[in-house]
N, C-alpha and C. Protein backbone atom coordinates (compact mmCIF):
# COMPACT_ATOMS: atom_id res chain seq x y z
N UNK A 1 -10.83 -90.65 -12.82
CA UNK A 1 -12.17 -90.23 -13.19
C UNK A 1 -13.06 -90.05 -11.96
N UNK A 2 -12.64 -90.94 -10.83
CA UNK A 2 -13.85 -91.17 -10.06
C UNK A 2 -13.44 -89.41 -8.80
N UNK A 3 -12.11 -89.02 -9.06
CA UNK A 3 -11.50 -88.14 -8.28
C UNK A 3 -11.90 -86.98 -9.13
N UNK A 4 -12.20 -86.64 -10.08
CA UNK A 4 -12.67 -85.68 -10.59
C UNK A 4 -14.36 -85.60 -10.59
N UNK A 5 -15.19 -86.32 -10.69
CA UNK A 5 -16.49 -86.85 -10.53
C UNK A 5 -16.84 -86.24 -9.26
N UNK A 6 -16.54 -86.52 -8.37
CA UNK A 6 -16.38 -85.68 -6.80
C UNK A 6 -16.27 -84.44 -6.91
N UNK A 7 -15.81 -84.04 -7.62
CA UNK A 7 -15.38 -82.79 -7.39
C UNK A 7 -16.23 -81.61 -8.42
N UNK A 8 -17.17 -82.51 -9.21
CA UNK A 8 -18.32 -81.62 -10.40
C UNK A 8 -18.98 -80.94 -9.31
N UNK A 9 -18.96 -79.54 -10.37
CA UNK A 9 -20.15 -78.45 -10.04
C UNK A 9 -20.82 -78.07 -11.16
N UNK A 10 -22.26 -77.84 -11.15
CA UNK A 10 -22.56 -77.54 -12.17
C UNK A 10 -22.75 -75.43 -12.44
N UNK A 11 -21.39 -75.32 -13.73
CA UNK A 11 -21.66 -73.80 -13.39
C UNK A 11 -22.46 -73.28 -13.88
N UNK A 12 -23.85 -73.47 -14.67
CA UNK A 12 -24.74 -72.01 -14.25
C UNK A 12 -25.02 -72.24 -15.89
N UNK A 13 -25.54 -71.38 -16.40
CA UNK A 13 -25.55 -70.92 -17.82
C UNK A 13 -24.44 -70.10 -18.17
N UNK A 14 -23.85 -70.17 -19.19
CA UNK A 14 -22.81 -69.76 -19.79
C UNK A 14 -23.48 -68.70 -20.57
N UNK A 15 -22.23 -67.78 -20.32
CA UNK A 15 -22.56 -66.43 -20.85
C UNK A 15 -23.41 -66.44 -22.63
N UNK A 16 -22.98 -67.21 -22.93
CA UNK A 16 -23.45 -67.65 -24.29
C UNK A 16 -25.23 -68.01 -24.40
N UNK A 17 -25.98 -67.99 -22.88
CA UNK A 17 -27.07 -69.30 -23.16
C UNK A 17 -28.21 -68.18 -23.65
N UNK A 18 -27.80 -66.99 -23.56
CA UNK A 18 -29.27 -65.80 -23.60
C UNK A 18 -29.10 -65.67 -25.37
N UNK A 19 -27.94 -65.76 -25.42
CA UNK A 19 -28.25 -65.39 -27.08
C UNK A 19 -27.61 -67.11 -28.37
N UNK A 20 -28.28 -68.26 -27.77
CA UNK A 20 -27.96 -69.39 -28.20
C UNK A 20 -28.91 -68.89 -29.73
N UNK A 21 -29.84 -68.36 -29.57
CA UNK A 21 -30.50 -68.68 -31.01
C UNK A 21 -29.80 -67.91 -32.38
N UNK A 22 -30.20 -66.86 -31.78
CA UNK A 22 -28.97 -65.84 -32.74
C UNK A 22 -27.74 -66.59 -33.16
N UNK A 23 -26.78 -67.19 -32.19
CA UNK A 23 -25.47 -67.73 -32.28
C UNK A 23 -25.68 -68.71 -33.22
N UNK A 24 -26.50 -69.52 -33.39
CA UNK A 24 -26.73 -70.85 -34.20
C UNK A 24 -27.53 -70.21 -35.31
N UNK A 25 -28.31 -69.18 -35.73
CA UNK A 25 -28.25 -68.66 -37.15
C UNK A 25 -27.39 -68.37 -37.50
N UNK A 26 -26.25 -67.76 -36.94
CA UNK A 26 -25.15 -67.03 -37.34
C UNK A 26 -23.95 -67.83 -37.65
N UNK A 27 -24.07 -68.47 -36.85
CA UNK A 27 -22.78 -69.48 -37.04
C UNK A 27 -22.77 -70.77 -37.67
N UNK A 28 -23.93 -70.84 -38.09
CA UNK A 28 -24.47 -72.00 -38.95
C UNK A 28 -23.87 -71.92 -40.63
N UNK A 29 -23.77 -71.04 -41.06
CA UNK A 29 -23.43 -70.48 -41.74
C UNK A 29 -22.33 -71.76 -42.37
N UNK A 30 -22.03 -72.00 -43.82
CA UNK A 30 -21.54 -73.17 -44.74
C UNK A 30 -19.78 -72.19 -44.86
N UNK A 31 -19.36 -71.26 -44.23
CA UNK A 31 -18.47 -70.69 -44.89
C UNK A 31 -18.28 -69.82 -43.47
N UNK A 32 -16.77 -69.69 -43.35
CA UNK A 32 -16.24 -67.93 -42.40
C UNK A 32 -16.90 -66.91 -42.88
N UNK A 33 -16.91 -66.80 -44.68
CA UNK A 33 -17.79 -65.60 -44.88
C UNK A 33 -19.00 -65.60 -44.92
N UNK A 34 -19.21 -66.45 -45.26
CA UNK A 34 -20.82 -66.65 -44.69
C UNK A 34 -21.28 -66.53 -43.41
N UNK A 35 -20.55 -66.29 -41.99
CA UNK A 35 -20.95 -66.50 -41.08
C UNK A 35 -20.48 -64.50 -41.26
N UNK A 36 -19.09 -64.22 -41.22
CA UNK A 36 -19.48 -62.70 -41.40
C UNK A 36 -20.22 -61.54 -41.74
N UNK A 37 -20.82 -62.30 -43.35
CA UNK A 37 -22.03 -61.63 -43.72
C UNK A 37 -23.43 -61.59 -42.94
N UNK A 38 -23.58 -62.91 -42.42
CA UNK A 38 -24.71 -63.28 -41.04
C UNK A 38 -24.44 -61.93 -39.77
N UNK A 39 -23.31 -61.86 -39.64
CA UNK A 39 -23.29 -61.38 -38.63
C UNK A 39 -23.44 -59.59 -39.42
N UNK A 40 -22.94 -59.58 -40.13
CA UNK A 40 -23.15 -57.61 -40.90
C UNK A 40 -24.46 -57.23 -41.20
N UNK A 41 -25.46 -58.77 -41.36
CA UNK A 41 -26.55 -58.15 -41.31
C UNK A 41 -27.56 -58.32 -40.36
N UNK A 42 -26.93 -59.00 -39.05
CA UNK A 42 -27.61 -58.62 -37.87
C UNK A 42 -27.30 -57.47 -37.06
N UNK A 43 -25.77 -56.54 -37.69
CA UNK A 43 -25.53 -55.49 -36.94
C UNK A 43 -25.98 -54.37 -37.93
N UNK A 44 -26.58 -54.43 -39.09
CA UNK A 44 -27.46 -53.25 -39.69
C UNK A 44 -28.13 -53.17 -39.35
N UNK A 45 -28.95 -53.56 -38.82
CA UNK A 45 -29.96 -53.30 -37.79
C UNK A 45 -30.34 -53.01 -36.38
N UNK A 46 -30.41 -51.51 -36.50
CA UNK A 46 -29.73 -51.14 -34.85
C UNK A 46 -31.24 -51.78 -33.94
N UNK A 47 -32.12 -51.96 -34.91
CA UNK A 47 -33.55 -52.41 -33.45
C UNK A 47 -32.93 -53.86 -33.13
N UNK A 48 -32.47 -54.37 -34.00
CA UNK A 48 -32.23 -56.23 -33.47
C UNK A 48 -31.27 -56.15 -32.02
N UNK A 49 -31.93 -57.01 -31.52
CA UNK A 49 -31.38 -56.69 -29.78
C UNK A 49 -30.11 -57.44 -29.78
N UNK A 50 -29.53 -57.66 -30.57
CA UNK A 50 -28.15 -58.54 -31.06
C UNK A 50 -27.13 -57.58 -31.75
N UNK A 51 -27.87 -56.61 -32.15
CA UNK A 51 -26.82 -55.58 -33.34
C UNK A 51 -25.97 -55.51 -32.67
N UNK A 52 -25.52 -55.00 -31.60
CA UNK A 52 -24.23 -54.27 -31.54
C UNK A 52 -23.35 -55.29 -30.80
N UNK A 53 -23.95 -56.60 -30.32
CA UNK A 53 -22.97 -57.66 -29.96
C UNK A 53 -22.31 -58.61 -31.03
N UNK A 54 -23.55 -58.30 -31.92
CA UNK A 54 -23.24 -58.39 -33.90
C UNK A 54 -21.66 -57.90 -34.27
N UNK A 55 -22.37 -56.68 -34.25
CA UNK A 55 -20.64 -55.89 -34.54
C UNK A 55 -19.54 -56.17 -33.54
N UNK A 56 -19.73 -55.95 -32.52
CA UNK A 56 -18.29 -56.54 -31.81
C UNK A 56 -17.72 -57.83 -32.40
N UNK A 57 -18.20 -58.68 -32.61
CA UNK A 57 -18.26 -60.45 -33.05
C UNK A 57 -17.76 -60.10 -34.04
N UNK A 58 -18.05 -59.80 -35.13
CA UNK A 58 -17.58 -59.81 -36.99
C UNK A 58 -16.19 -58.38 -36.82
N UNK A 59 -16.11 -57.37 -35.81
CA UNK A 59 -14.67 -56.74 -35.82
C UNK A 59 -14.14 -57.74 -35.11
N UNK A 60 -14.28 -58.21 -34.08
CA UNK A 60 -13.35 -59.32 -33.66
C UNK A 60 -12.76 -60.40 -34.60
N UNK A 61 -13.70 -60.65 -35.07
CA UNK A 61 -12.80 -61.89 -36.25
C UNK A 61 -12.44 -61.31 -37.47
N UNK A 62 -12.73 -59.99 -37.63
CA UNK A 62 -12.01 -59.46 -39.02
C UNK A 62 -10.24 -59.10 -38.51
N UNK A 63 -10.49 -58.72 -37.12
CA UNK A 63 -8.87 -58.82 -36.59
C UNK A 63 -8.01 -59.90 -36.68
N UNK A 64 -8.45 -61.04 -36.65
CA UNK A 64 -8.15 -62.39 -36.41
C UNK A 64 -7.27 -63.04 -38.25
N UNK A 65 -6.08 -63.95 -38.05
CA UNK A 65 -5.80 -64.15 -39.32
C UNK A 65 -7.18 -64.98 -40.18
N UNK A 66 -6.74 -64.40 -41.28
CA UNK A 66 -7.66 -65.33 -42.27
C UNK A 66 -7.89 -67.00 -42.30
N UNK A 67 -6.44 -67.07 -42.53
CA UNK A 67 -6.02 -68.59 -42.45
C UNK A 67 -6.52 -69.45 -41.45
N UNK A 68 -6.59 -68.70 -40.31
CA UNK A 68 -6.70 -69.31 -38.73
C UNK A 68 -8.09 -69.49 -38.70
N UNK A 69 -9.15 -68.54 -39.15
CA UNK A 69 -10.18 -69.04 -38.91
C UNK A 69 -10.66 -69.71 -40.08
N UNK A 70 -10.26 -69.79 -40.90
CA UNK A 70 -10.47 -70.71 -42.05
C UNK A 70 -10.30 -72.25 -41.37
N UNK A 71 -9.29 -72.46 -40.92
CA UNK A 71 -8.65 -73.86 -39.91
C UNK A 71 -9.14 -74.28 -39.33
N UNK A 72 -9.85 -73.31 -38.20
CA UNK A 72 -10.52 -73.30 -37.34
C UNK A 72 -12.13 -73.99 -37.66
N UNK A 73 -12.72 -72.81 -38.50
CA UNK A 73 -14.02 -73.26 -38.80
C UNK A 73 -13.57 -74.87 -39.26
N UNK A 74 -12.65 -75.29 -40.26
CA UNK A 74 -12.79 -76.29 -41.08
C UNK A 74 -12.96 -77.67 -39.55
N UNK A 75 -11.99 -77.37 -38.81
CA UNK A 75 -12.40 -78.25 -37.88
C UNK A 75 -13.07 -78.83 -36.87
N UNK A 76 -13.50 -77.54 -36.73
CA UNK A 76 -14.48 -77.80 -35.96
C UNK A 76 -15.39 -78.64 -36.16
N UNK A 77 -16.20 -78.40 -37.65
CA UNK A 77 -16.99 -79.21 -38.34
C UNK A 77 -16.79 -80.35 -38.15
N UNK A 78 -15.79 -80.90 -39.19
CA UNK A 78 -15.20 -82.19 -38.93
C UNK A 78 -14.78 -82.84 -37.32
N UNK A 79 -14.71 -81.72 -36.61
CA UNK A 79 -14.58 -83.14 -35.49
C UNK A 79 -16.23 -83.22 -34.85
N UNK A 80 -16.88 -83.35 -35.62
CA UNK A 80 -18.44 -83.31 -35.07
C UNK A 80 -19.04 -85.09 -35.22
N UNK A 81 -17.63 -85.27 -36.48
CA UNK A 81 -18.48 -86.44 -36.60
C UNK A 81 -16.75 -87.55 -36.31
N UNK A 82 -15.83 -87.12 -35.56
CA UNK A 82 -14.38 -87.80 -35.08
C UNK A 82 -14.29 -88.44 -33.59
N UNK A 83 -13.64 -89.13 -33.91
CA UNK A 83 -13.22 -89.68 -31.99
C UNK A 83 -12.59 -88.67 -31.65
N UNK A 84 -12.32 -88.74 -30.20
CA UNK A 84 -11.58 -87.62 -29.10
C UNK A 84 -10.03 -87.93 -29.80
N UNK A 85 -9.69 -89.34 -29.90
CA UNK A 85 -7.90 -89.59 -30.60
C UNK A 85 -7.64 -88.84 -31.87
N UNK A 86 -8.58 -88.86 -32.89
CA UNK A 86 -9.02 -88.40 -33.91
C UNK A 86 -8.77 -86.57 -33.97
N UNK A 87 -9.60 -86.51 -33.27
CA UNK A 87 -9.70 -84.85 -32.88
C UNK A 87 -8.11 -84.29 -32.56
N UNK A 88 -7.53 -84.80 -31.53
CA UNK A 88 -6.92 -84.88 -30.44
C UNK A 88 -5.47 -84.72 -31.44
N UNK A 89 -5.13 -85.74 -32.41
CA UNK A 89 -4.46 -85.96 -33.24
C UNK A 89 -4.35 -85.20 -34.50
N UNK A 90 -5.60 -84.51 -34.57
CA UNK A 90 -6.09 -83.31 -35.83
C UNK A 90 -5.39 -82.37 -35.23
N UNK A 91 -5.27 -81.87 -34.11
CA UNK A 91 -5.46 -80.61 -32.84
C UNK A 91 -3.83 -80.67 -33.13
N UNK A 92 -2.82 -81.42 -32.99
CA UNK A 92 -1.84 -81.87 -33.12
C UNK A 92 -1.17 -81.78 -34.90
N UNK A 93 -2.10 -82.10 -35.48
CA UNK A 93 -1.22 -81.84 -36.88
C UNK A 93 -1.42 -80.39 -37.14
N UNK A 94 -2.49 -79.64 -36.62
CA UNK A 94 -2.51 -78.27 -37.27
C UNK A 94 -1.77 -77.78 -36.47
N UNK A 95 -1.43 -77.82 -35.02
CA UNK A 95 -0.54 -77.21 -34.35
C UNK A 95 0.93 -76.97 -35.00
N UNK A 96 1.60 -78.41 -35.38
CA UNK A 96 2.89 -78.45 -36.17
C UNK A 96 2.63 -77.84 -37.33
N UNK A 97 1.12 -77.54 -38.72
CA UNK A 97 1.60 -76.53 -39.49
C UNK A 97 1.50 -75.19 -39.07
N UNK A 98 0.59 -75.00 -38.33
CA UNK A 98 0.31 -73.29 -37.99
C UNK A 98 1.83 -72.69 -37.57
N UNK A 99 2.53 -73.79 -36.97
CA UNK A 99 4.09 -73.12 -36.25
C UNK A 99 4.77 -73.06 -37.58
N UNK A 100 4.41 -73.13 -38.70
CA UNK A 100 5.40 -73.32 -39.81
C UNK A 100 4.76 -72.29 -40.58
N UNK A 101 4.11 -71.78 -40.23
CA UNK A 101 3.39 -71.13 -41.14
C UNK A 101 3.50 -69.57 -40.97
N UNK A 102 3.48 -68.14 -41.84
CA UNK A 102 3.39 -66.80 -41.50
C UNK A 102 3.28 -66.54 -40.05
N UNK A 103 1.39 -66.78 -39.97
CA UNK A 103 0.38 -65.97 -39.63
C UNK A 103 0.72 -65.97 -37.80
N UNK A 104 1.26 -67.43 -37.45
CA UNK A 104 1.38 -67.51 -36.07
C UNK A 104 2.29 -66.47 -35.82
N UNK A 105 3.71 -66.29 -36.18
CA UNK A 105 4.59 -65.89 -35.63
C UNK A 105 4.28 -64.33 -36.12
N UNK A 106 3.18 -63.63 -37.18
CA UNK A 106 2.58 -62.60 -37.20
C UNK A 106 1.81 -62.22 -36.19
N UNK A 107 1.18 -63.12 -35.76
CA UNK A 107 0.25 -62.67 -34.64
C UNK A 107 1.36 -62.33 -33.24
N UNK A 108 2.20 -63.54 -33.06
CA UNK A 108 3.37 -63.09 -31.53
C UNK A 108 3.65 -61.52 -31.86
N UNK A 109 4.47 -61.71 -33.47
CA UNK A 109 5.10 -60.34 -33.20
C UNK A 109 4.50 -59.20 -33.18
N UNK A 110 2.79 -59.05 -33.40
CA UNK A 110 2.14 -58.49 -33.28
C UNK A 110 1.77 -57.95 -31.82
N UNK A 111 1.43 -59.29 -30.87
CA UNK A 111 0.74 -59.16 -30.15
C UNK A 111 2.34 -58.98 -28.64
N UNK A 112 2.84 -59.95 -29.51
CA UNK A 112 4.08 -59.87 -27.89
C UNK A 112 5.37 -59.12 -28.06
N UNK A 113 5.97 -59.00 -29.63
CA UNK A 113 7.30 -58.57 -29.25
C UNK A 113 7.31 -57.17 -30.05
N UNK A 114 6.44 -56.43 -31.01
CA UNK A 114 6.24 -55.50 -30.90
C UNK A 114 5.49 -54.78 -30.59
N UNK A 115 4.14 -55.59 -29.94
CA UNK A 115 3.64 -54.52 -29.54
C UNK A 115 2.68 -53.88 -29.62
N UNK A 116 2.46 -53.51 -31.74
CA UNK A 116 2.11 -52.50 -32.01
C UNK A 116 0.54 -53.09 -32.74
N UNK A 117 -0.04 -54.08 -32.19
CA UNK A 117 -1.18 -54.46 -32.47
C UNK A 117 -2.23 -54.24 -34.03
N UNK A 118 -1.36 -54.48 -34.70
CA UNK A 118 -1.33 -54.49 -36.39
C UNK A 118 -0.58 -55.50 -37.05
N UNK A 119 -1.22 -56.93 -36.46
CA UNK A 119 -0.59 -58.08 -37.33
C UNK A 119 -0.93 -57.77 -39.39
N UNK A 120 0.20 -58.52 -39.86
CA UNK A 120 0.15 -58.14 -41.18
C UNK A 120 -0.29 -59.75 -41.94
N UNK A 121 -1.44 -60.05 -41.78
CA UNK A 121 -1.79 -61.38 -42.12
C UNK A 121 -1.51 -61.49 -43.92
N UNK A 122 -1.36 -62.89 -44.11
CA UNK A 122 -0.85 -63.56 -45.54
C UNK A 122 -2.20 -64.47 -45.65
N UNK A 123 -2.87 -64.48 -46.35
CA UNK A 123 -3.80 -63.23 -46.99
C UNK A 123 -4.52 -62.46 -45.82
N UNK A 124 -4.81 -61.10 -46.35
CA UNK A 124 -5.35 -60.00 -45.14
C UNK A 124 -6.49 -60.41 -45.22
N UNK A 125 -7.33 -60.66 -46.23
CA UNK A 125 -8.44 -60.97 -46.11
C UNK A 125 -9.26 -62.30 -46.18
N UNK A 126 -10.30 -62.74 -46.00
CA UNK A 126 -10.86 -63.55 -46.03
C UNK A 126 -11.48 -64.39 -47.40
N UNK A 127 -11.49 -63.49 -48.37
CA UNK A 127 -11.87 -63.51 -49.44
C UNK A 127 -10.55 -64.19 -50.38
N UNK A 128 -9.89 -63.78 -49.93
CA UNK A 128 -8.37 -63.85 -50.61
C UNK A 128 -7.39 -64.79 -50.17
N UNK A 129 -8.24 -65.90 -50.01
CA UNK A 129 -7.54 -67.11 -48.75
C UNK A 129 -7.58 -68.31 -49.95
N UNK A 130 -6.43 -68.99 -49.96
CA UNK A 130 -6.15 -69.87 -51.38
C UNK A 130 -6.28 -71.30 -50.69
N UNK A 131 -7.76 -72.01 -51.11
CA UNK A 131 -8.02 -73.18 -50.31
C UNK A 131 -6.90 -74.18 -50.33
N UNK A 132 -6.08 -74.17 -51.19
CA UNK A 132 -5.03 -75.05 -50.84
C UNK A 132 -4.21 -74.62 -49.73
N UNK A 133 -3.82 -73.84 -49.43
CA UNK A 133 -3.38 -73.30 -48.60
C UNK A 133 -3.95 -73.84 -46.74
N UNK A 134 -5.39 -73.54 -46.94
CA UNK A 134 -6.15 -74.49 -45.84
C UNK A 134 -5.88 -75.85 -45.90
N UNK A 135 -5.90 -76.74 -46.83
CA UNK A 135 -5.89 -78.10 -46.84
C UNK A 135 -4.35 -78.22 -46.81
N UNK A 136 -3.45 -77.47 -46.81
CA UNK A 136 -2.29 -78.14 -46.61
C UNK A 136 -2.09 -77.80 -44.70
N UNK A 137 -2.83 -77.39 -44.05
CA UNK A 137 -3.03 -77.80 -42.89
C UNK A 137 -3.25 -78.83 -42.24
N UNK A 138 -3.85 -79.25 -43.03
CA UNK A 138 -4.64 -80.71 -42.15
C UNK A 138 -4.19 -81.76 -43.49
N UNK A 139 -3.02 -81.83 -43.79
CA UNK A 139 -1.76 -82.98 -44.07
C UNK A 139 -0.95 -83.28 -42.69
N UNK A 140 -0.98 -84.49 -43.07
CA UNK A 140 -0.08 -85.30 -42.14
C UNK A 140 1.53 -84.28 -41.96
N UNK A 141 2.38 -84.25 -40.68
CA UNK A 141 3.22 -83.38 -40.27
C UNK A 141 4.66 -84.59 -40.89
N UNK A 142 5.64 -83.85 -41.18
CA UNK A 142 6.50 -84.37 -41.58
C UNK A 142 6.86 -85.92 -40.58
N UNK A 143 6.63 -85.56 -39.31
CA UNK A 143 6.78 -86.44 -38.39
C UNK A 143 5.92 -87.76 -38.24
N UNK A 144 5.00 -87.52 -39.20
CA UNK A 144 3.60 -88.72 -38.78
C UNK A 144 2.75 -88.28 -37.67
N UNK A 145 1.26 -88.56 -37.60
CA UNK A 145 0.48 -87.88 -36.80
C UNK A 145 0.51 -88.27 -35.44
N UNK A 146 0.22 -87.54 -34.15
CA UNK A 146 0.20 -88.02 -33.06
C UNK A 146 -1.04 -89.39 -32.88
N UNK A 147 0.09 -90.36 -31.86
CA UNK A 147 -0.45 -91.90 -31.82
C UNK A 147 -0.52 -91.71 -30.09
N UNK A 148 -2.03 -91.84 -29.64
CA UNK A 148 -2.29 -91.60 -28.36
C UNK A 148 -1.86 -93.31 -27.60
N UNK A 149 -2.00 -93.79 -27.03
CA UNK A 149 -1.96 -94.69 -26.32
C UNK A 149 -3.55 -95.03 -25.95
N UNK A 150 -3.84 -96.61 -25.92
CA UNK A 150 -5.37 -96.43 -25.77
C UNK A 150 -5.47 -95.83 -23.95
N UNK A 151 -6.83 -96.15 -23.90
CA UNK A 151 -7.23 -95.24 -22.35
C UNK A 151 -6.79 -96.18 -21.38
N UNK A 152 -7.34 -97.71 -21.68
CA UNK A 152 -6.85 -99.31 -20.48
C UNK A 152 -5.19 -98.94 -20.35
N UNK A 153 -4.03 -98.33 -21.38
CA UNK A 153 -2.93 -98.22 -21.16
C UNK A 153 -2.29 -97.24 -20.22
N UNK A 154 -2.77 -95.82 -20.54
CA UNK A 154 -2.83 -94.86 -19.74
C UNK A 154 -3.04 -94.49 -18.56
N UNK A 155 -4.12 -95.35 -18.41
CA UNK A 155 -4.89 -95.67 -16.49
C UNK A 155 -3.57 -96.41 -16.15
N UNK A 156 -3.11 -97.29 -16.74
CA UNK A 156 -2.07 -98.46 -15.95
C UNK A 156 -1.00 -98.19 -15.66
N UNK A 157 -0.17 -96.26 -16.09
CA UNK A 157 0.70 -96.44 -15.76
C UNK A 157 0.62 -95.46 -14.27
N UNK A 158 -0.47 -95.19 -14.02
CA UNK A 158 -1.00 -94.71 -12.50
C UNK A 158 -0.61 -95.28 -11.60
């Protein structure tokens, strides 16, 4: 810790800091589609000085699997109020279902072994996403969930 501490810089504002307000109406949002619709109707409006970074944002995640950002959003949330082991160990069980699942190995063959940048997501849409389906993500992995070692253990084997 104390070797990394040395070595902080502080970088700057993040590309994100000019449009924090917008981002937190938008993404505040109780739902993925709720945050899409946020965003379709900040890009109907070509005067809003956000529209068209609007639209890039909501085609970007309409590309994106359903499932995944369903997962995604769900956890995020929840680790708002989790320990780092907690999190860490969440991060870890969805990893082992997402590999079991369609959408990952849709997106590779999409993106790496053919190519042809037209993943065929299970469900295509967002609307059409079967919440069980989400919650059987974040079940425990056939294996039992990852068990970190506390931090006093970890330092000691330095």
């Amino acid at each position: 810790d104390a070797l990394l501490d040395a070595r902080h810089a502080d970088p700057g504002p993040g590309e994100t800091a000019a449009r924090r307000d917008v981002i937190g109406r938008i993404f505040s949002a109780p739902s993925v589609a709720g945050i899409l619709d946020r965003l379709a109707a900040e890009a109907a409006d070509p005067a809003r000085p956000d529209a068209e970074w609007a639209t890039a944002v909501r085609r970007d995640l309409l590309a994106r699997s359903p499932t995944s950002l369903a997962i995604a959003f769900r956890h995020i949330r929840e680790a708002e109020t989790q320990s780092l082991d907690q999190v860490l160990a969440r991060d870890y069980r969805l990893a082992c279902r997402c590999l079991d699942g369609h959408d990952f190995h849709e997106g590779v063959r999409a993106a790496l072994v053919d190519k042809d940048g037209a993943p065929r997501w299970q469900p295509a849409r967002i609307e059409d996403l079967d919440p069980n389906l989400v919650e059987s993500h974040f079940t425990p992995p056939p294996g039992g969930d990852l068990v970190l070692p506390p931090r006093s253990q970890m330092q000691a084997v330095r």
